[in-house]
Every structure is written in structure tokens, then in C-alpha cells.
C-alpha atoms as a PDB file:
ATOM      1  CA  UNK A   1      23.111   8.626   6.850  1.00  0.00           C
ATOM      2  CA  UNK A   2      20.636   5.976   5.548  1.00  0.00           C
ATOM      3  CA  UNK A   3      17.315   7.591   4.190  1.00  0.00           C
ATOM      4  CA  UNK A   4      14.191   5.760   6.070  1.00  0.00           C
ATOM      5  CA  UNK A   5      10.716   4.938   4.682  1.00  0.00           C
ATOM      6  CA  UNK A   6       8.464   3.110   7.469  1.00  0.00           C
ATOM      7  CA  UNK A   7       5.372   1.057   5.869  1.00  0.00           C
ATOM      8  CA  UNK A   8       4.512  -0.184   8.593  1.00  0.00           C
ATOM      9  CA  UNK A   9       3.284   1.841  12.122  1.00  0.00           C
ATOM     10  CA  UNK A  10       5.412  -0.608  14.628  1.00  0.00           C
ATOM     11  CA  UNK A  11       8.713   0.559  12.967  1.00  0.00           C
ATOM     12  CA  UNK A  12       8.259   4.256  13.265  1.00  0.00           C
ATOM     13  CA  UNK A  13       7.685   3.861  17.087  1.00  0.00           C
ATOM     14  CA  UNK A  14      10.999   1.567  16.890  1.00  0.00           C
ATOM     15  CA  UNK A  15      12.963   4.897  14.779  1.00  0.00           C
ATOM     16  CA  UNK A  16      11.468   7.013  17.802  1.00  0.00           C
ATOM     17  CA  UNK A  17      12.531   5.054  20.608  1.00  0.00           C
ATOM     18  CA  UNK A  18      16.107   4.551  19.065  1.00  0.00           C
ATOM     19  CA  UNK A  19      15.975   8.319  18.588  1.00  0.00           C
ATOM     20  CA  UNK A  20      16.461   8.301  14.867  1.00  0.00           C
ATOM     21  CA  UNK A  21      13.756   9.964  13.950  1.00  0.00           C
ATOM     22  CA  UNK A  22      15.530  12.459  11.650  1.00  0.00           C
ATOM     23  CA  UNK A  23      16.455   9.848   9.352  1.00  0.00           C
ATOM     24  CA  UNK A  24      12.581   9.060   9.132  1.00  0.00           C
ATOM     25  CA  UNK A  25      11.120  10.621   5.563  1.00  0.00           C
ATOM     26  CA  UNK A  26       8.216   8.677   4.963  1.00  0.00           C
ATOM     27  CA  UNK A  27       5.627   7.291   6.943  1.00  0.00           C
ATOM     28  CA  UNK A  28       1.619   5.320   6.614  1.00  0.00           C
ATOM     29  CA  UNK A  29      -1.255   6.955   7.267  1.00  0.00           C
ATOM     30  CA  UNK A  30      -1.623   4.902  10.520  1.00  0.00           C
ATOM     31  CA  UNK A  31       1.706   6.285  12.299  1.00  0.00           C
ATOM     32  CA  UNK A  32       0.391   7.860  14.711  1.00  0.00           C
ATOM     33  CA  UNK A  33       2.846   7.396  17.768  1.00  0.00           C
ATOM     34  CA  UNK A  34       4.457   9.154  18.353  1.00  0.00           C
ATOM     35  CA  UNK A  35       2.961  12.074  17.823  1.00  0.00           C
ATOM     36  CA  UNK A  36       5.413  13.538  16.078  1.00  0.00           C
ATOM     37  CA  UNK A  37       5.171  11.033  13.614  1.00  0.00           C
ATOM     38  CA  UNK A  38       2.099  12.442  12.200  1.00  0.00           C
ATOM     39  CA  UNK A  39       4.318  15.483  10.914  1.00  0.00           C
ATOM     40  CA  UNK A  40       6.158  13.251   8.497  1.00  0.00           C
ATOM     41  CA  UNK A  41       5.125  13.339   4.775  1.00  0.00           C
ATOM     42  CA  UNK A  42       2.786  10.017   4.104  1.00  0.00           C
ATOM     43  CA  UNK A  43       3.326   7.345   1.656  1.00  0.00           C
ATOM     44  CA  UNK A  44       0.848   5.090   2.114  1.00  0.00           C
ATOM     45  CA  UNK A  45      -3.083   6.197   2.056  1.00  0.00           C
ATOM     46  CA  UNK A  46      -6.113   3.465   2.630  1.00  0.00           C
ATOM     47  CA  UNK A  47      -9.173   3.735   0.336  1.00  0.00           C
ATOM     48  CA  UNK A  48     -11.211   2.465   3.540  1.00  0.00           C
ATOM     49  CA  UNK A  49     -12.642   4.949   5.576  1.00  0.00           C
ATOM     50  CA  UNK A  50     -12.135   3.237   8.811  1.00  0.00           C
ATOM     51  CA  UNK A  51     -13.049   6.036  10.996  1.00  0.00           C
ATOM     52  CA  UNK A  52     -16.609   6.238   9.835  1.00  0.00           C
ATOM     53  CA  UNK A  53     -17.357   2.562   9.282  1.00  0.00           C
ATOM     54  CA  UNK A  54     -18.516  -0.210  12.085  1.00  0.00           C
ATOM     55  CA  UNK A  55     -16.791  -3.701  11.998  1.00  0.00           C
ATOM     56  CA  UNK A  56     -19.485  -5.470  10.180  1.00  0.00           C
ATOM     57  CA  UNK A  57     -18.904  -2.596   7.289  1.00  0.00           C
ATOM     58  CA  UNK A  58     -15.089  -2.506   7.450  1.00  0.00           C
ATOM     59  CA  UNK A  59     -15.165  -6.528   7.079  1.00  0.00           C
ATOM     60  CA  UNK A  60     -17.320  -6.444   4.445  1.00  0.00           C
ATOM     61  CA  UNK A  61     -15.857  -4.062   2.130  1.00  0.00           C
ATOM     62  CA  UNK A  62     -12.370  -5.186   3.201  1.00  0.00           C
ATOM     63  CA  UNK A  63     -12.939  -8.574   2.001  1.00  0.00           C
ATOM     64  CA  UNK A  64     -14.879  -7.268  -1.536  1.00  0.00           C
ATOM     65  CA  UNK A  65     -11.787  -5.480  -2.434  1.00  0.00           C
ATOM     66  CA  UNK A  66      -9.430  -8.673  -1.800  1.00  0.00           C
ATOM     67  CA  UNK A  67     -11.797 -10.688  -3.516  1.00  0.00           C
ATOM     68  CA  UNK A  68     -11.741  -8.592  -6.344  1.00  0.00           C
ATOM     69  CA  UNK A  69      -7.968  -8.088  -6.458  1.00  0.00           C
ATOM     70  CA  UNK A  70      -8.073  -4.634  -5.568  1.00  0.00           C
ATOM     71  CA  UNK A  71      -5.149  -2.641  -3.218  1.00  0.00           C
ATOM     72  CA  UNK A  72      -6.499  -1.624   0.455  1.00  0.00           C
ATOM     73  CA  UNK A  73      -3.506   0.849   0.368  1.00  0.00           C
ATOM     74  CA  UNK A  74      -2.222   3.821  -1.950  1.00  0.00           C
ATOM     75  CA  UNK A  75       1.045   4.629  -2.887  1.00  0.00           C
ATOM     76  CA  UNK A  76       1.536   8.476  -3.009  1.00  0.00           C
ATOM     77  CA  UNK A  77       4.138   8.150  -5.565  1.00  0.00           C
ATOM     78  CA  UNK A  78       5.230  11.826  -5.014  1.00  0.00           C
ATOM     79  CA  UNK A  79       6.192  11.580  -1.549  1.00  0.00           C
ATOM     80  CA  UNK A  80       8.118   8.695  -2.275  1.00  0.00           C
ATOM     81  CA  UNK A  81       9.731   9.993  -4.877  1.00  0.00           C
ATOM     82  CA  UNK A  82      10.934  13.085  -2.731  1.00  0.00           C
ATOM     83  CA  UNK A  83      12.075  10.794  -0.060  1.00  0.00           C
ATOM     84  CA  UNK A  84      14.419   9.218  -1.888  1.00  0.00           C
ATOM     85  CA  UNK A  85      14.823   5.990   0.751  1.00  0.00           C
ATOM     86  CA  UNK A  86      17.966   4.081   0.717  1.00  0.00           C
ATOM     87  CA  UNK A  87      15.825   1.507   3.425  1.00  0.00           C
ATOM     88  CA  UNK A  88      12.305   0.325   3.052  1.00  0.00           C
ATOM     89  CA  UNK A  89      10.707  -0.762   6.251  1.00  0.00           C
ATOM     90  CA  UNK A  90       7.653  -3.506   5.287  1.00  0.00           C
ATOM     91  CA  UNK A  91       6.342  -6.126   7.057  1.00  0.00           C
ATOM     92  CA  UNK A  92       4.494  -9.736   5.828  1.00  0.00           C
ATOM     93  CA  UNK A  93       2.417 -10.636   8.711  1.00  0.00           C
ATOM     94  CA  UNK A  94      -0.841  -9.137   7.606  1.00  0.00           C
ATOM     95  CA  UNK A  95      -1.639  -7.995   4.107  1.00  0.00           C
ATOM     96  CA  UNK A  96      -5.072  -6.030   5.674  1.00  0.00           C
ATOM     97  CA  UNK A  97      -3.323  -3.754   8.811  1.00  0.00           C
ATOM     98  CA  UNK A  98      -0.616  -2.719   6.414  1.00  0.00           C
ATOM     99  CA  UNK A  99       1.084  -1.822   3.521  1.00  0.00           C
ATOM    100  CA  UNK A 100       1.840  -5.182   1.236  1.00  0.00           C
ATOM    101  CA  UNK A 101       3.994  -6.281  -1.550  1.00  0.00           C
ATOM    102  CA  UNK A 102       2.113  -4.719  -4.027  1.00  0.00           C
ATOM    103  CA  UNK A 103       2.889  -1.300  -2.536  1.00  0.00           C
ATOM    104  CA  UNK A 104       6.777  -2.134  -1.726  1.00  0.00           C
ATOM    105  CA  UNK A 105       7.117  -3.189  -5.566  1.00  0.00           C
ATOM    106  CA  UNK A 106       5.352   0.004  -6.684  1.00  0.00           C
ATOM    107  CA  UNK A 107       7.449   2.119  -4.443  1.00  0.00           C
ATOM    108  CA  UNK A 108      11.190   0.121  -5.875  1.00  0.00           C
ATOM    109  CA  UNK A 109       9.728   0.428  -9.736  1.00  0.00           C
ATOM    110  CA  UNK A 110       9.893   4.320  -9.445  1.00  0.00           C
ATOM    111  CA  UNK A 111      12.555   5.006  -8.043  1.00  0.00           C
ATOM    112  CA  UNK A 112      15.694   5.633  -9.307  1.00  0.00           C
ATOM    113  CA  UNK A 113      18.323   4.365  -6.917  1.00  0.00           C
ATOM    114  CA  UNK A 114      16.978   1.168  -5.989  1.00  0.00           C
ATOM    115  CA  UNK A 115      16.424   0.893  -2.171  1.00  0.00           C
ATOM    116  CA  UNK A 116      17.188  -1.561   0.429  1.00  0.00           C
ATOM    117  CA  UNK A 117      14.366  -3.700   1.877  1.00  0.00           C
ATOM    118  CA  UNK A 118      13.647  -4.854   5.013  1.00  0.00           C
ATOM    119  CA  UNK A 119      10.773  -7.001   6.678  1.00  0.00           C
ATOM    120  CA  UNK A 120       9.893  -7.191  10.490  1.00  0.00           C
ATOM    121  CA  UNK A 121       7.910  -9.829  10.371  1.00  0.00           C
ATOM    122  CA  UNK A 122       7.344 -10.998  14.075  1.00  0.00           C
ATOM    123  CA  UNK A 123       4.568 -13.316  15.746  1.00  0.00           C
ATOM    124  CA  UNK A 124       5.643 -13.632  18.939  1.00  0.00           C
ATOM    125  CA  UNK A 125       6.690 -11.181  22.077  1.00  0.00           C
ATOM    126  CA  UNK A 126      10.214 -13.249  21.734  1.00  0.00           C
ATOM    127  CA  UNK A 127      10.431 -12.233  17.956  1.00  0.00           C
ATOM    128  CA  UNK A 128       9.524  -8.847  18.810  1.00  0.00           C
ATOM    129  CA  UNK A 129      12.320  -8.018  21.697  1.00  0.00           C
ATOM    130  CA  UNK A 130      14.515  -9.920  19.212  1.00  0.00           C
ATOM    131  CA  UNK A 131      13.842  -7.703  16.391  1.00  0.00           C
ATOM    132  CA  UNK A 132      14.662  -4.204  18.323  1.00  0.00           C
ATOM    133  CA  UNK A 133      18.791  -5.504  18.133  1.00  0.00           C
ATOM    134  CA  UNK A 134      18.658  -6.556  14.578  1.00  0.00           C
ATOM    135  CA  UNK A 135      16.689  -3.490  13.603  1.00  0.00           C
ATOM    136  CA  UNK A 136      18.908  -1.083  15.760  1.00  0.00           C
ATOM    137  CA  UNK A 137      22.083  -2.946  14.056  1.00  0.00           C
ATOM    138  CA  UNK A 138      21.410  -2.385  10.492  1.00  0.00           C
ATOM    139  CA  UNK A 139      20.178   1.649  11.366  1.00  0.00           C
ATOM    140  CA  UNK A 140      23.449   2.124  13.487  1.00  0.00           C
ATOM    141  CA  UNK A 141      21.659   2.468  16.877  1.00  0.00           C
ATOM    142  CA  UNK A 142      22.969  -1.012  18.030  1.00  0.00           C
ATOM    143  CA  UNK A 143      23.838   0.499  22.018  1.00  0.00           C
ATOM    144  CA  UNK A 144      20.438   1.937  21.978  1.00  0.00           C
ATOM    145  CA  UNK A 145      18.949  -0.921  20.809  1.00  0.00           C
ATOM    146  CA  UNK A 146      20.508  -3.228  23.444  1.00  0.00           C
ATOM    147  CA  UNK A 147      19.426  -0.465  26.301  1.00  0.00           C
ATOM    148  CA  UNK A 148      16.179  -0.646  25.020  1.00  0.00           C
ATOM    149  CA  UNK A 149      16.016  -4.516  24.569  1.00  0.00           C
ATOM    150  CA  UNK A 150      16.996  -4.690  28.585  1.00  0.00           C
ATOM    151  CA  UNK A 151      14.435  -2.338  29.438  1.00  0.00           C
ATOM    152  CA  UNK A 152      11.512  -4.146  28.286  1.00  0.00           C
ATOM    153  CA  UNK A 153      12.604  -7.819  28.952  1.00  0.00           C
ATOM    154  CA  UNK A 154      13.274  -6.132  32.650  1.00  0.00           C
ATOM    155  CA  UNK A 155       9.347  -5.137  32.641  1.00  0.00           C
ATOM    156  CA  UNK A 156       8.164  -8.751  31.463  1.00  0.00           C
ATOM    157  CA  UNK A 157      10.386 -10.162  33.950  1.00  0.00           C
ATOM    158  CA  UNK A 158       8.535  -8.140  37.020  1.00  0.00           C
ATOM    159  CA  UNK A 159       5.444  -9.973  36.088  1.00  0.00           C
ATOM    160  CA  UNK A 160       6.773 -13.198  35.375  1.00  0.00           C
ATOM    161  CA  UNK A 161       8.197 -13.034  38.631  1.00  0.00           C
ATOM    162  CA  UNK A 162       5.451 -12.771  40.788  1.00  0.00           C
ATOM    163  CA  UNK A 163       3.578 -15.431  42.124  1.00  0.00           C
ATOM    164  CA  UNK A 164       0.604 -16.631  40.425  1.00  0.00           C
ATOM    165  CA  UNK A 165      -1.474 -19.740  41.517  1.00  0.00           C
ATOM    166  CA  UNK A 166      -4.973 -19.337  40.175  1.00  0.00           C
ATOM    167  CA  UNK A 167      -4.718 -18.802  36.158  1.00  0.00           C
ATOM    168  CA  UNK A 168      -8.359 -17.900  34.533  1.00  0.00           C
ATOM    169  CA  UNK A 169      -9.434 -19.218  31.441  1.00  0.00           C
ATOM    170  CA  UNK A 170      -9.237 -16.244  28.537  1.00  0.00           C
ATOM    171  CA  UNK A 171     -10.693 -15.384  25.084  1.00  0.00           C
ATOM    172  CA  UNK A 172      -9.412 -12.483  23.380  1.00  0.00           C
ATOM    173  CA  UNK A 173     -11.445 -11.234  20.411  1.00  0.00           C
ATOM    174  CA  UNK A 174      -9.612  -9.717  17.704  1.00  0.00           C
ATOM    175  CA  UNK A 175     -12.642  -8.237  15.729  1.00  0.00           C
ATOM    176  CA  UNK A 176     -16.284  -7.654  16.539  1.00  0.00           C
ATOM    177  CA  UNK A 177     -18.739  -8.928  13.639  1.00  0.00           C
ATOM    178  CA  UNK A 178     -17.626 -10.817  12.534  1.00  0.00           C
ATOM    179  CA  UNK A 179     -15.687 -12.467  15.747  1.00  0.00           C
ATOM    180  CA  UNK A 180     -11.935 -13.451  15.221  1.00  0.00           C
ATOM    181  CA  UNK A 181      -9.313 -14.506  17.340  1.00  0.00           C
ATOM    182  CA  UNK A 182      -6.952 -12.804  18.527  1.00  0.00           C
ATOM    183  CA  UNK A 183      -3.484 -14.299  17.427  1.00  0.00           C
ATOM    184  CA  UNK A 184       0.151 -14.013  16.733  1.00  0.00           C
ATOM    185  CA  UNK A 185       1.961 -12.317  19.905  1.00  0.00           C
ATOM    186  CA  UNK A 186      -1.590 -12.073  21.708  1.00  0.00           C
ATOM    187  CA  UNK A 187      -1.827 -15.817  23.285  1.00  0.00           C
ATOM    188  CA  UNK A 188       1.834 -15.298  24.679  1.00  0.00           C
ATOM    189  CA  UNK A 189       1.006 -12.127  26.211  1.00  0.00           C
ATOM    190  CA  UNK A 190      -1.757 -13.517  28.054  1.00  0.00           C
ATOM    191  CA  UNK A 191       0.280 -16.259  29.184  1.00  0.00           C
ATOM    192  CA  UNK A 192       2.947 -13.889  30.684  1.00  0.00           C
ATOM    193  CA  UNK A 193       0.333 -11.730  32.681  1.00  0.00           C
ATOM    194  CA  UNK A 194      -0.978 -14.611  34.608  1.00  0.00           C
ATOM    195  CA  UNK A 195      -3.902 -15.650  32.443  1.00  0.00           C
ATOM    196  CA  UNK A 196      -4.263 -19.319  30.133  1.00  0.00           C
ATOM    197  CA  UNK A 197      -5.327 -18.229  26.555  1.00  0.00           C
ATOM    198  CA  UNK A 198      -8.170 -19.957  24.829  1.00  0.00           C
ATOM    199  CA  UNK A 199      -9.063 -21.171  20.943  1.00  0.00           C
ATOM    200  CA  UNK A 200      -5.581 -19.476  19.286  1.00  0.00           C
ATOM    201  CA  UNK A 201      -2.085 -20.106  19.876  1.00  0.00           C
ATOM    202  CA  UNK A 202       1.194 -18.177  20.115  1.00  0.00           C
ATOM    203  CA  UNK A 203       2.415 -17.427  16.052  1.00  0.00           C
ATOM    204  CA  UNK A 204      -0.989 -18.447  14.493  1.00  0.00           C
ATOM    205  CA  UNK A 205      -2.526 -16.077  12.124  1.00  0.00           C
ATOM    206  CA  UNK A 206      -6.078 -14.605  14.027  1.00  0.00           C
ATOM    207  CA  UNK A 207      -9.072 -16.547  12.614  1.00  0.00           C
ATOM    208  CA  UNK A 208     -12.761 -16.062  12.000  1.00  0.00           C
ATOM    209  CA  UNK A 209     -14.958 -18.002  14.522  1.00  0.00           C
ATOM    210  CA  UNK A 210     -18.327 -18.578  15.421  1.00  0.00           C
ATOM    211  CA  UNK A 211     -20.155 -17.655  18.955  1.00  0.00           C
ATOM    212  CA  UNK A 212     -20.185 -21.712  19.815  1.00  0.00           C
ATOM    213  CA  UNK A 213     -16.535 -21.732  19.654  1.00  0.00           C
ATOM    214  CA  UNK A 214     -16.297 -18.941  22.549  1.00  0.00           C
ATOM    215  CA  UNK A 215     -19.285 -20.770  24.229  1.00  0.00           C
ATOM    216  CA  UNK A 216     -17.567 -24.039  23.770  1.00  0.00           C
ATOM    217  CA  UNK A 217     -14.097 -22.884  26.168  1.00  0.00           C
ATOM    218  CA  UNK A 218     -16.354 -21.463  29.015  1.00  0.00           C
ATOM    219  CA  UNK A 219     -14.282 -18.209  29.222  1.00  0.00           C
ATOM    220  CA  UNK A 220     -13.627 -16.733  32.604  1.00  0.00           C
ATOM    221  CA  UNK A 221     -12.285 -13.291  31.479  1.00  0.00           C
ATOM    222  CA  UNK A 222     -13.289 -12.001  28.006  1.00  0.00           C
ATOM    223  CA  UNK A 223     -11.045  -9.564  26.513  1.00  0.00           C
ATOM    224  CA  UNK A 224     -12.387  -6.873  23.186  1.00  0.00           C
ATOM    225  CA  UNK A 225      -9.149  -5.627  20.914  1.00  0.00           C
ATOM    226  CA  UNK A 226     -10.239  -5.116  17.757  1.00  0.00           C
ATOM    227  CA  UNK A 227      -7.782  -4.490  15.592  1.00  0.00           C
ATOM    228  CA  UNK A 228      -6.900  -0.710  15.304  1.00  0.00           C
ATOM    229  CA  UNK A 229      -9.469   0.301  17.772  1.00  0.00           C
ATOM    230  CA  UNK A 230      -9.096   2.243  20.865  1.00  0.00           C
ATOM    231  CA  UNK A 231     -11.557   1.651  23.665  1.00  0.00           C
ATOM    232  CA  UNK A 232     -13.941   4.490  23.117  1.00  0.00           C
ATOM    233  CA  UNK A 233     -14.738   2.576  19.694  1.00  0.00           C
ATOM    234  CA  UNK A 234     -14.260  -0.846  20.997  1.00  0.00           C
ATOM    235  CA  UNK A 235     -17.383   0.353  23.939  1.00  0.00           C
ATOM    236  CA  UNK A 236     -19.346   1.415  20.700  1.00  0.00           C
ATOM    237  CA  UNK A 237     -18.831  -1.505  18.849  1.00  0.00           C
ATOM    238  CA  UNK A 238     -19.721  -3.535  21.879  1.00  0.00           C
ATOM    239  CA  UNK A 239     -22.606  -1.524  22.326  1.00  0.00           C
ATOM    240  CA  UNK A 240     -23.685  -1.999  19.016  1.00  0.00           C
ATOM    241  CA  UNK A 241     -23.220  -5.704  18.246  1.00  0.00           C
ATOM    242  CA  UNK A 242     -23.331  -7.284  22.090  1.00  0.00           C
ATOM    243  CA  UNK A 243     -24.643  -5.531  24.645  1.00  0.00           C
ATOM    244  CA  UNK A 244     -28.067  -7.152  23.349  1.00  0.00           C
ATOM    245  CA  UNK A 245     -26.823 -10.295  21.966  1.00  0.00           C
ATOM    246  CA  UNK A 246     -28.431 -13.055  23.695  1.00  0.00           C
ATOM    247  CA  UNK A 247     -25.867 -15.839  23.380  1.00  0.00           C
ATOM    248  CA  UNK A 248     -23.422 -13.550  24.032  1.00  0.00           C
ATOM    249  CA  UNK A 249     -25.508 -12.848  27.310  1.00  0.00           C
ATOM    250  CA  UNK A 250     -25.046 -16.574  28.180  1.00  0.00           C
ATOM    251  CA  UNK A 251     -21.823 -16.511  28.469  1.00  0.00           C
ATOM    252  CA  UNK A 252     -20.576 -16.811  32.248  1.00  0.00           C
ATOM    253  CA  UNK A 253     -17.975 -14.618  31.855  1.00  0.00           C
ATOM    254  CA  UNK A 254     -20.178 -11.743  30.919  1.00  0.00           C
ATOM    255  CA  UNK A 255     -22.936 -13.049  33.403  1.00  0.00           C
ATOM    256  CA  UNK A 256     -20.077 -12.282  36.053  1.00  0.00           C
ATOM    257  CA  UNK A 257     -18.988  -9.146  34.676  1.00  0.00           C
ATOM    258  CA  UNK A 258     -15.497  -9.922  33.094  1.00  0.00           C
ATOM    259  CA  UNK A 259     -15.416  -8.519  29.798  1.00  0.00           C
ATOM    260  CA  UNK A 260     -13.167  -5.701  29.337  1.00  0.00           C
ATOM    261  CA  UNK A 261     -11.804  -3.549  25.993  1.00  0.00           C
ATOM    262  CA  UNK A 262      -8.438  -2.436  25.670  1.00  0.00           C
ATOM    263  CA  UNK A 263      -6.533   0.132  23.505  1.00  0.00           C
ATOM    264  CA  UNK A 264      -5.767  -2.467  20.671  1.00  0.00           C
ATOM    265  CA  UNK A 265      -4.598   0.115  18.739  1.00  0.00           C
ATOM    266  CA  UNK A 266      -1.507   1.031  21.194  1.00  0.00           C
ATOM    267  CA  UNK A 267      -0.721  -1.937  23.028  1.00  0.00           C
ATOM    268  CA  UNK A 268      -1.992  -5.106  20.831  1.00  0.00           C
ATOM    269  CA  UNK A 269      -2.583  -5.089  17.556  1.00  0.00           C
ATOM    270  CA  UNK A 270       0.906  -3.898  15.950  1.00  0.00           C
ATOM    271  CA  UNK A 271       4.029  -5.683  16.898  1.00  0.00           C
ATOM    272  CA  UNK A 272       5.606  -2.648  18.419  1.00  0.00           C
ATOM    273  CA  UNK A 273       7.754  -2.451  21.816  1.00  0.00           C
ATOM    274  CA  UNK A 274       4.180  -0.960  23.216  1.00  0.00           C
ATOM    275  CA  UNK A 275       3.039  -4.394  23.591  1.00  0.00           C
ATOM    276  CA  UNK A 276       5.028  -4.856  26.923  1.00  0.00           C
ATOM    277  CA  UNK A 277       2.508  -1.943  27.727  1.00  0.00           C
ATOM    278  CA  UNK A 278      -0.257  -4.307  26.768  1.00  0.00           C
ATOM    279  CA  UNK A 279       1.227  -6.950  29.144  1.00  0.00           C
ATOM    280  CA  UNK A 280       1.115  -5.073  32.368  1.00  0.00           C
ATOM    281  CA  UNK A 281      -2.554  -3.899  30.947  1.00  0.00           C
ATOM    282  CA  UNK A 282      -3.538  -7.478  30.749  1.00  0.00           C
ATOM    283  CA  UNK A 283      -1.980  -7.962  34.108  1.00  0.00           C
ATOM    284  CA  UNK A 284      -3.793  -5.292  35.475  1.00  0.00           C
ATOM    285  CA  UNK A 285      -6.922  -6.711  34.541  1.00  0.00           C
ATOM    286  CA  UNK A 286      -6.499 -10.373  34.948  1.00  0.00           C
ATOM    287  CA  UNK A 287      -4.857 -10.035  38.195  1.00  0.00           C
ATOM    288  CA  UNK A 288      -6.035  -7.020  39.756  1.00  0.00           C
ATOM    289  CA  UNK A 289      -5.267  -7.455  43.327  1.00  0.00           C
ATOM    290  CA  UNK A 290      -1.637  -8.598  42.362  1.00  0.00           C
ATOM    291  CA  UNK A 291      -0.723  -5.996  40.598  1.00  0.00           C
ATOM    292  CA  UNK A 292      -2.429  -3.329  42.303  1.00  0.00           C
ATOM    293  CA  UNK A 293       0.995  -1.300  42.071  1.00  0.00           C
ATOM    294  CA  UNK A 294       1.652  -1.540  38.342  1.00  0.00           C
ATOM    295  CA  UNK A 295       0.475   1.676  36.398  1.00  0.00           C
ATOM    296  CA  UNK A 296      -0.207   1.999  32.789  1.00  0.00           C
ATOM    297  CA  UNK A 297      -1.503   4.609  30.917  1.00  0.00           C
ATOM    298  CA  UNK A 298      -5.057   5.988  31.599  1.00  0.00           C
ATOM    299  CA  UNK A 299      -7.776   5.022  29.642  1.00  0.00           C
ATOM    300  CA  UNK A 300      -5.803   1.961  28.596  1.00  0.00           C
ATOM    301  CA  UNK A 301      -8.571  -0.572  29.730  1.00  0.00           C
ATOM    302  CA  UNK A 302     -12.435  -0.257  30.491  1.00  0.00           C
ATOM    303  CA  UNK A 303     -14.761  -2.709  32.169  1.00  0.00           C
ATOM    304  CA  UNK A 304     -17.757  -3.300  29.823  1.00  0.00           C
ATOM    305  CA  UNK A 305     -20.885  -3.683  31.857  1.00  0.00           C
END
């Protein structure tokens, strides 16, 4: 039985969901989902105190410690140890919402029996369905993983399937202050639920923009996920930075009302299988009267007057 160590949050939920959970020794700080998962001894630790810290402050310090070469994560070399992996789950999409390959090198140094590695490193929905078989392959849950596969692409299909004819213009925002897009499997999301995605792309990396680039689209629906925050905190941080912002109060989608946070941290910002959550959110609130019969979890979405 292989030995598991998940850096990265997405890939615990995966273990879960294939129901391999018992080979699971090691987890990050941020698994968190199950909840289960926040019984297993952690291996990674951030030095940023993200809980008590507003975007502006997170950003800031975030980029000081890149700038001055410095780890966002810790190693706790004693639970690794103790785990013993024989399979290192990492990732290379973003060096700032998880462990890097400073951490995976630490981790392989110390140990003994050298471990195997491997990356999930998806940027779109397509890459993310595609990486539950390969994943569920190489942990022996290859049936499961196929079941599981089905299931999901069987939820996308629903909405893809239903007649759409009017297609409003949308900006998803990725972080507060400062603004970034929101990228990678976002754009492609939006695109499934009915809605056309403005500024990024399907696969880019999210990017820091300016209010005149939001301005410049004329969004019809505006959409808050900043990364790792629920919607409680995404209301605050709207609240804090927005509500009172007058260009911001220009805009004609929040003239008319459409701005809406989501649970980024469960449904969009990790490439987990909960992102075909976040699509029938989206569709939810893009399309409201079409999919008036779709539920998703409570407290999933929140209109931000």
C-alpha cells in the first residue's frame, strides 16, 4: 500500500472522493475538506497569518517575502519524517496558494527512502476531469476514478445542455486590493454556465489589473472570489475596499446590482473536483431563472448590495 503525502489541498479532496483516505499521512495546513482531513498530521505550515490579515496586508507581505527570497510555507520536518511517503503529491501552478519546490526538495533531502513525486498541475476544467483517471491509476483506484470522472462530466453536461440565448458580459476578480483576474480554469467555467468571460482567458496565470481595465469591458455581472476566501470574508473585504469606492460605484454592473461573492475557497480557487460545484454556482447566479431547479450548497453565493 503506497504511503501518501498531499501538498497540495485539491489532492486530499481527490484521496477522499476515491476513498483512500487511509493511505493519506500527511497533509497542508489548508486541507480542510473534508473535514476529516483536518485530523491528519500537517506538513506544511504558512508563516502568513491569513486569517487575521485584509487583502491589501496579505499582498503586501506576500510579495516582501518573495522579493526577499524567503519561503511562504514550512516544512515540519518531523511529521514528514514519521510519514515516511512512498508518493509526494505537489503541484506547479501557483508558488503563493501552495506548497513549492523548495518545500518538495526539503521534504526528498531528509528522507531516507527517496519518494515518488507527482505534480497535478491543471489550468483548465478539461485538465482537471482528466487528471481524476491518471491520479486514480497510479493510487490503484482506477474504477473509482472512472465512476467519478462520469459523474462530474454528467453534471457539466446538464448545463451545457440547456438552452442559453442571452450570454452577459463577466469579470471575475480573483483578489481585492489589489484587483487581479481571475484565471486558469475560471474563464472556462464561466463559459460553461452560460456567461462570456472578460480580460483573462482559459489556462492564463491570474494577473494584477487596474480599475480602468474592469471599467474598460463594461461588465454586466461582476463576480468577488478571492483566492482562499469564503463569502463571509469576501462581504468584509468588499465592505472594506468597495462598498465606498467611487469608480467602483460607476460601474453599471454594480449600479444595477450584479455583483455577487462566492465561496472561492470551495468551489474556485483550487483545482479540485468541487469546481463542477462552482459551475452550477455560477449558473445559479448568471442564469437564475434557468436554473431555478439546480441546488448547491447554502451559503455558496451572496448578492453584494
Amino acid at each position: 500500500m503506497q504511503r501518501i503525502v498531499s501538498f497540495l489541498p485539491s489532492a486530499t479532496e481527490l484521496i477522499y472522493a476515491l476513498e483512500a483516505q487511509e493511505q493519506l499521512l500527511g497533509v497542508t495546513h489548508e486541507c480542510t475538506y473534508p473535514k476529516e482531513a483536518k485530523n491528519k498530521p500537517k506538513i506544511i505550515n504558512t508563516v502568513i497569518d491569513s486569517e487575521n490579515l485584509d487583502s491589501k496586508q496579505i499582498d503586501e507581505i506576500t510579495c516582501k517575502l518573495m522579493n526577499d527570497g524567503q519561503d511562504i510555507f514550512v516544512l515540519d520536518k518531523e511529521n514528514i519524517k514519521n510519514a515516511k511517503p512512498s508518493l509526494i503529491v505537489s503541484q506547479n501552478t501557483c508558488e503563493v496558494c501552495a506548497a513549492h519546490t523548495n518545500q518538495i526538495q526539503q521534504a526528498v533531502e531528509m528522507l531516507e527512502t527517496k519518494p515518488e513525486i507527482y505534480s497535478m498541475d491543471p489550468h483548465s476544467v478539461k485538465e482537471i476531469l482528466e487528471g481524476i483517471t491518471e491520479f486514480a491509476k497510479i493510487i490503484d483506484r482506477e474504477e473509482k476514478g472512472k465512476k467519478l470522472k462520469k459523474e462530474l462530466e454528467f453534471r457539466i453536461e446538464k448545463i451545457k445542455n440547456k438552452k442559453i440565448i442571452n450570454k452577459p458580459r463577466i469579470v471575475a476578480i480573483e483578489w481585492v486590493n489589489p484587483f487581479f483576474t481571475a484565471g486558469h480554469w475560471v474563464p472556462e467555467m464561466i463559459k460553461i454556465s452560460g456567461g462570456v468571460n472578460m480580460i483573462s482567458k482559459t489556462g492564463e496565470h491570474s494577473q494584477r489589473m487596474l480599475m480602468q481595465k474592469i471599467t474598460n469591458v463594461e461588465p454586466e455581472i461582476i463576480i468577488l472570489m478571492p483566492c482562499g476566501f469564503d463569502v463571509k470574508r469576501t462581504k468584509t473585504e468588499y465592505e472594506k475596499f468597495l462598498k465606498n469606492d467611487q469608480e467602483w460605484n460607476k460601474l453599471q454592473a454594480v449600479k444595477k446590482g450584479n455583483v455577487f461573492a462566492v465561496d472561492a475557497n470551495s468551489f474556485f480557487s483550487k483545482p479540485s473536483i468541487r469546481t463542477i460545484e462552482g459551475i452550477e454556482i455560477l449558473a445559479k447566479i448568471i442564469h437564475p431563472e434557468i436554473f431555478s431547479d439546480l441546488s448547491v450548497v447554502e451559503d455558496s453565493y451572496m448578492k453584494l448590495s
